[in-house]
Protein backbone atom coordinates (compact mmCIF):
# COMPACT_ATOMS: atom_id res chain seq x y z
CA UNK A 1 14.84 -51.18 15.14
CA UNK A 2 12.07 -50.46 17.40
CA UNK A 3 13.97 -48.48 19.38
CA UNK A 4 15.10 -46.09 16.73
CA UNK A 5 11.06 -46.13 15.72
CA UNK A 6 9.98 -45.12 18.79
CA UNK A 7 12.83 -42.09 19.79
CA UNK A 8 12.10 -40.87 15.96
CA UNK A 9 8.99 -40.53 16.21
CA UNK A 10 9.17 -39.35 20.20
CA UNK A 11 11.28 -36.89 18.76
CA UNK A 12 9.21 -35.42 16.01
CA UNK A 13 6.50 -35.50 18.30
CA UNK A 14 7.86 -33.28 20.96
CA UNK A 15 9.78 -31.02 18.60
CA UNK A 16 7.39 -29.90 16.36
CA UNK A 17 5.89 -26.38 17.22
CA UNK A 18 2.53 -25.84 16.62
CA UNK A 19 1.79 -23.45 13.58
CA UNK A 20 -0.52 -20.11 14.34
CA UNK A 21 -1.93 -17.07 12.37
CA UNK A 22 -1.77 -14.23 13.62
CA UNK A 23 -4.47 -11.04 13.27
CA UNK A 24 -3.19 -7.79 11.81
CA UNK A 25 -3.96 -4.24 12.28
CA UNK A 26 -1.95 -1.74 10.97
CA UNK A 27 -2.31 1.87 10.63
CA UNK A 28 -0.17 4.08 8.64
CA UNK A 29 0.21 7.93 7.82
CA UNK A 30 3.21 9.43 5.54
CA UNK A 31 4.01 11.92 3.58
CA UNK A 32 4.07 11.40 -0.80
CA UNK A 33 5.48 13.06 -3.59
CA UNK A 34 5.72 12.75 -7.04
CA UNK A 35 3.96 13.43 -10.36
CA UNK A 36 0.48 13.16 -12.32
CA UNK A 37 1.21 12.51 -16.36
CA UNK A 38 -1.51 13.28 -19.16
CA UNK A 39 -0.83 10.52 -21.08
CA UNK A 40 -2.10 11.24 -23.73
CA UNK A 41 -1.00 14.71 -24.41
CA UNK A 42 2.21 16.00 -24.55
CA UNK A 43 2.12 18.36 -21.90
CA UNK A 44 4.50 18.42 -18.86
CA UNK A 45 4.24 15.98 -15.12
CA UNK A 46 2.59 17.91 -12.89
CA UNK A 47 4.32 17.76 -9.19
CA UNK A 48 2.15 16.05 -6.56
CA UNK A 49 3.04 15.87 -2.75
CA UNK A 50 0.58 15.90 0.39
CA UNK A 51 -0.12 13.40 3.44
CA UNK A 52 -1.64 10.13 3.21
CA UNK A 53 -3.23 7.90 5.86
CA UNK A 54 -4.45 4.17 5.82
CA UNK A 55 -5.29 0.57 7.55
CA UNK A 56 -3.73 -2.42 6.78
CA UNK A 57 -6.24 -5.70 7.82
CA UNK A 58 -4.94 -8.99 7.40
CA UNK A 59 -3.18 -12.22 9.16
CA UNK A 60 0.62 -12.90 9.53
CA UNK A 61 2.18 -16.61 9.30
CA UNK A 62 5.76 -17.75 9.87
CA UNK A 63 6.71 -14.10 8.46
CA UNK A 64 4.08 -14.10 5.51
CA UNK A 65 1.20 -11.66 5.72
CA UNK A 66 -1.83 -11.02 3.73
CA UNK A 67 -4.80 -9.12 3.89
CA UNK A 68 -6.86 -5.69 2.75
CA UNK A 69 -5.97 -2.28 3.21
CA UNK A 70 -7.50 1.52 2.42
CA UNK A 71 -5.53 4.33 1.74
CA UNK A 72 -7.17 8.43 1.93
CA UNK A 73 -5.21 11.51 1.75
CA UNK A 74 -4.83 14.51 -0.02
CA UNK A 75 -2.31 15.64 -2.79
CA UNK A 76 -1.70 18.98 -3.87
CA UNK A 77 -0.60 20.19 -7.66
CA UNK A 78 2.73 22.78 -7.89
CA UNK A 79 1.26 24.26 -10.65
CA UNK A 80 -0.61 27.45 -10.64
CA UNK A 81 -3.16 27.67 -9.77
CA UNK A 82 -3.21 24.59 -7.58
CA UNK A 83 -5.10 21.69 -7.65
CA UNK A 84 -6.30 19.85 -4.63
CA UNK A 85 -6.90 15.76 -5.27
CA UNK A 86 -8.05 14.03 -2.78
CA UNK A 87 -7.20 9.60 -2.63
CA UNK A 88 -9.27 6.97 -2.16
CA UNK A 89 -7.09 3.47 -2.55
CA UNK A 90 -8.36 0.14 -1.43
CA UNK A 91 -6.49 -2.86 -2.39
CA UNK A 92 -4.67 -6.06 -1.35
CA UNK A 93 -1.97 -6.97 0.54
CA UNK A 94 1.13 -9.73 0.45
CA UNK A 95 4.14 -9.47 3.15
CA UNK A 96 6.98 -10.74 3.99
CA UNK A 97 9.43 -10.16 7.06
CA UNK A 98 12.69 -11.03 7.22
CA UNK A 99 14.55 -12.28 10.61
CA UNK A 100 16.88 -9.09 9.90
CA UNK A 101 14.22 -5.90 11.09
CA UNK A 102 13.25 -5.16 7.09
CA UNK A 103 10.16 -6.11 5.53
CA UNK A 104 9.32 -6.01 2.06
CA UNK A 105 5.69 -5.75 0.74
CA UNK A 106 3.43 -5.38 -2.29
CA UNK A 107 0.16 -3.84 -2.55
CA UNK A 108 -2.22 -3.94 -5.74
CA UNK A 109 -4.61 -1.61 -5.76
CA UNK A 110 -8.12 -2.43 -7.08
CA UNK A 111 -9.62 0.62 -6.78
CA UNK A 112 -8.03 3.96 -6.89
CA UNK A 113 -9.93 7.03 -7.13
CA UNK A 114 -8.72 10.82 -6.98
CA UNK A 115 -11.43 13.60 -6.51
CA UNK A 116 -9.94 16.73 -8.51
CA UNK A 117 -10.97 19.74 -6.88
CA UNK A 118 -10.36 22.00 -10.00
CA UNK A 119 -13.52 23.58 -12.09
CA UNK A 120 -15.71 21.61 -13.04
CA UNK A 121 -14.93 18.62 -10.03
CA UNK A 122 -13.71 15.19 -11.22
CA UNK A 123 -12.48 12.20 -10.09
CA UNK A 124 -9.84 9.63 -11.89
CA UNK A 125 -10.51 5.98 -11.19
CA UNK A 126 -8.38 3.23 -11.96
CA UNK A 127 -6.07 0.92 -10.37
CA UNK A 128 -2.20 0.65 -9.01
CA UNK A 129 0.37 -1.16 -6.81
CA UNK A 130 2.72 -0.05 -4.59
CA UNK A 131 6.28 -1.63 -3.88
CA UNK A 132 7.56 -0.98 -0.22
CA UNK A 133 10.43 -1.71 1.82
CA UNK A 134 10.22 -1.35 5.49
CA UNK A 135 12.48 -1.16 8.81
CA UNK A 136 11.09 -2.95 11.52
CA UNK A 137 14.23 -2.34 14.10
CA UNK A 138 11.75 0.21 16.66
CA UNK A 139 9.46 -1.84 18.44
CA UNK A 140 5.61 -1.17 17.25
CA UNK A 141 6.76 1.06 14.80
CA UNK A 142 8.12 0.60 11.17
CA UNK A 143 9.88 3.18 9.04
CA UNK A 144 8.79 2.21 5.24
CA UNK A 145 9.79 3.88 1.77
CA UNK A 146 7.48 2.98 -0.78
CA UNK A 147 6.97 3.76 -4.44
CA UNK A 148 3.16 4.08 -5.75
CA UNK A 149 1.55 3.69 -9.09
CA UNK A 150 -1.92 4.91 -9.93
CA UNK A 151 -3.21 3.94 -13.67
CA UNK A 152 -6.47 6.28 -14.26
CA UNK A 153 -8.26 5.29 -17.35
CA UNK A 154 -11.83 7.01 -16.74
CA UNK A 155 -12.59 10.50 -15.55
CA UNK A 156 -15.98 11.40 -13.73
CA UNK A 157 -16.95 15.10 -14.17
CA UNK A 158 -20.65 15.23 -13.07
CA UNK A 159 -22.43 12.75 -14.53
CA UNK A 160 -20.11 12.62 -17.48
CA UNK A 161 -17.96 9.99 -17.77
CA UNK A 162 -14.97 9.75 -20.31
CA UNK A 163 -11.36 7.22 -21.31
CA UNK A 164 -8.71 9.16 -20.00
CA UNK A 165 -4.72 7.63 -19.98
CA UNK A 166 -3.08 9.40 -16.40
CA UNK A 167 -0.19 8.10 -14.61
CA UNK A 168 0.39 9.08 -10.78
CA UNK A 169 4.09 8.12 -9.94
CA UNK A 170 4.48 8.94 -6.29
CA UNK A 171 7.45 7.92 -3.94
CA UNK A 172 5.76 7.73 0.49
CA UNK A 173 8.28 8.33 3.29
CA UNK A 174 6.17 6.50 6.20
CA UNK A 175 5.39 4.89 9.74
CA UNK A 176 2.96 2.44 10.44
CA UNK A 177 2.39 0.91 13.48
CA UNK A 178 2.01 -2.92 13.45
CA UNK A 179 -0.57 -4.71 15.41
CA UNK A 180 -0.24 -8.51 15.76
CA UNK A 181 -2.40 -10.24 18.06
């Protein structure tokens, strides 16, 4: 019985690898499209598309990661004449990547404000999340499709500020390029 004490525990001893956290940086650009909804009107989605950018900062465990990120860019209207809005995100983070070079995460964003460069300016602010699905086959460099939501609910034009009920559905094509250290 001893025996069988002492290799068990031996065993478990010398077996057992030591868990560590890693630091994450991760920068990202893409490209989105979409639409921006009025709500509360029955007018038509405008048509959105234009390049984002953004920083992912976090720590990765046994595949898990969480952390903060910040998201800029600028979106452009179809309609005429344009519109130019320019994104301000910053939310958090939770990841997950499989042993089969995908990774799946979720994003929900906190703050998300859009400067609208129409006349008068204004700027939506509300929050979001954003679903993504990424290929992590390429070292230092994964391939990611995500799908955005931005809920505006207040609209800053000077120092006006009114309720407002927008929807910005958007679908980013992107790469982002994984730091772990």
């Amino acid at each position: 019985m001893r025996f069988l004490l002492v290799a068990l525990t031996l065993t478990l001893a010398f077996s057992a690898t030591p868990s560590r956290a890693d630091f994450l940086i991760e920068p990202f650009a893409g490209y989105e499209t979409g639409e921006i909804k009025d709500n509360s009107s029955s007018s038509a989605a405008e048509d959105l598309k234009g390049m984002t950018y953004g920083l992912r900062l976090g720590l990765k465990m046994v595949g898990f990661g969480i952390g903060a990120e910040y998201t800029g860019g600028k979106l452009e209207t179809d309609d005429t004449p344009s519109s130019e809005i320019s994104l301000s995100n910053m939310g958090v983070f939770l990841s997950y990547d499989f042993p089969i070079m995908m990774r799946v995460y979720y994003s929900y964003l906190l703050s998300t404000d859009g400067e609208i460069s129409s006349t008068p300016a204004s700027t939506g602010k509300g929050t979001g999340y954003r679903l993504g699905v990424g290929l992590t086959s390429i070292p230092f460099v994964t391939i990611n499709l995500e799908y955005l939501v931005r809920n505006w609910d207040e609209m800053e034009i000077g120092s006006l500020k009114t309720d407002i009920d927008w929807t910005v559905k958007t679908y980013m094509l992107s790469l982002a390029f994984p730091l772990t250290f």
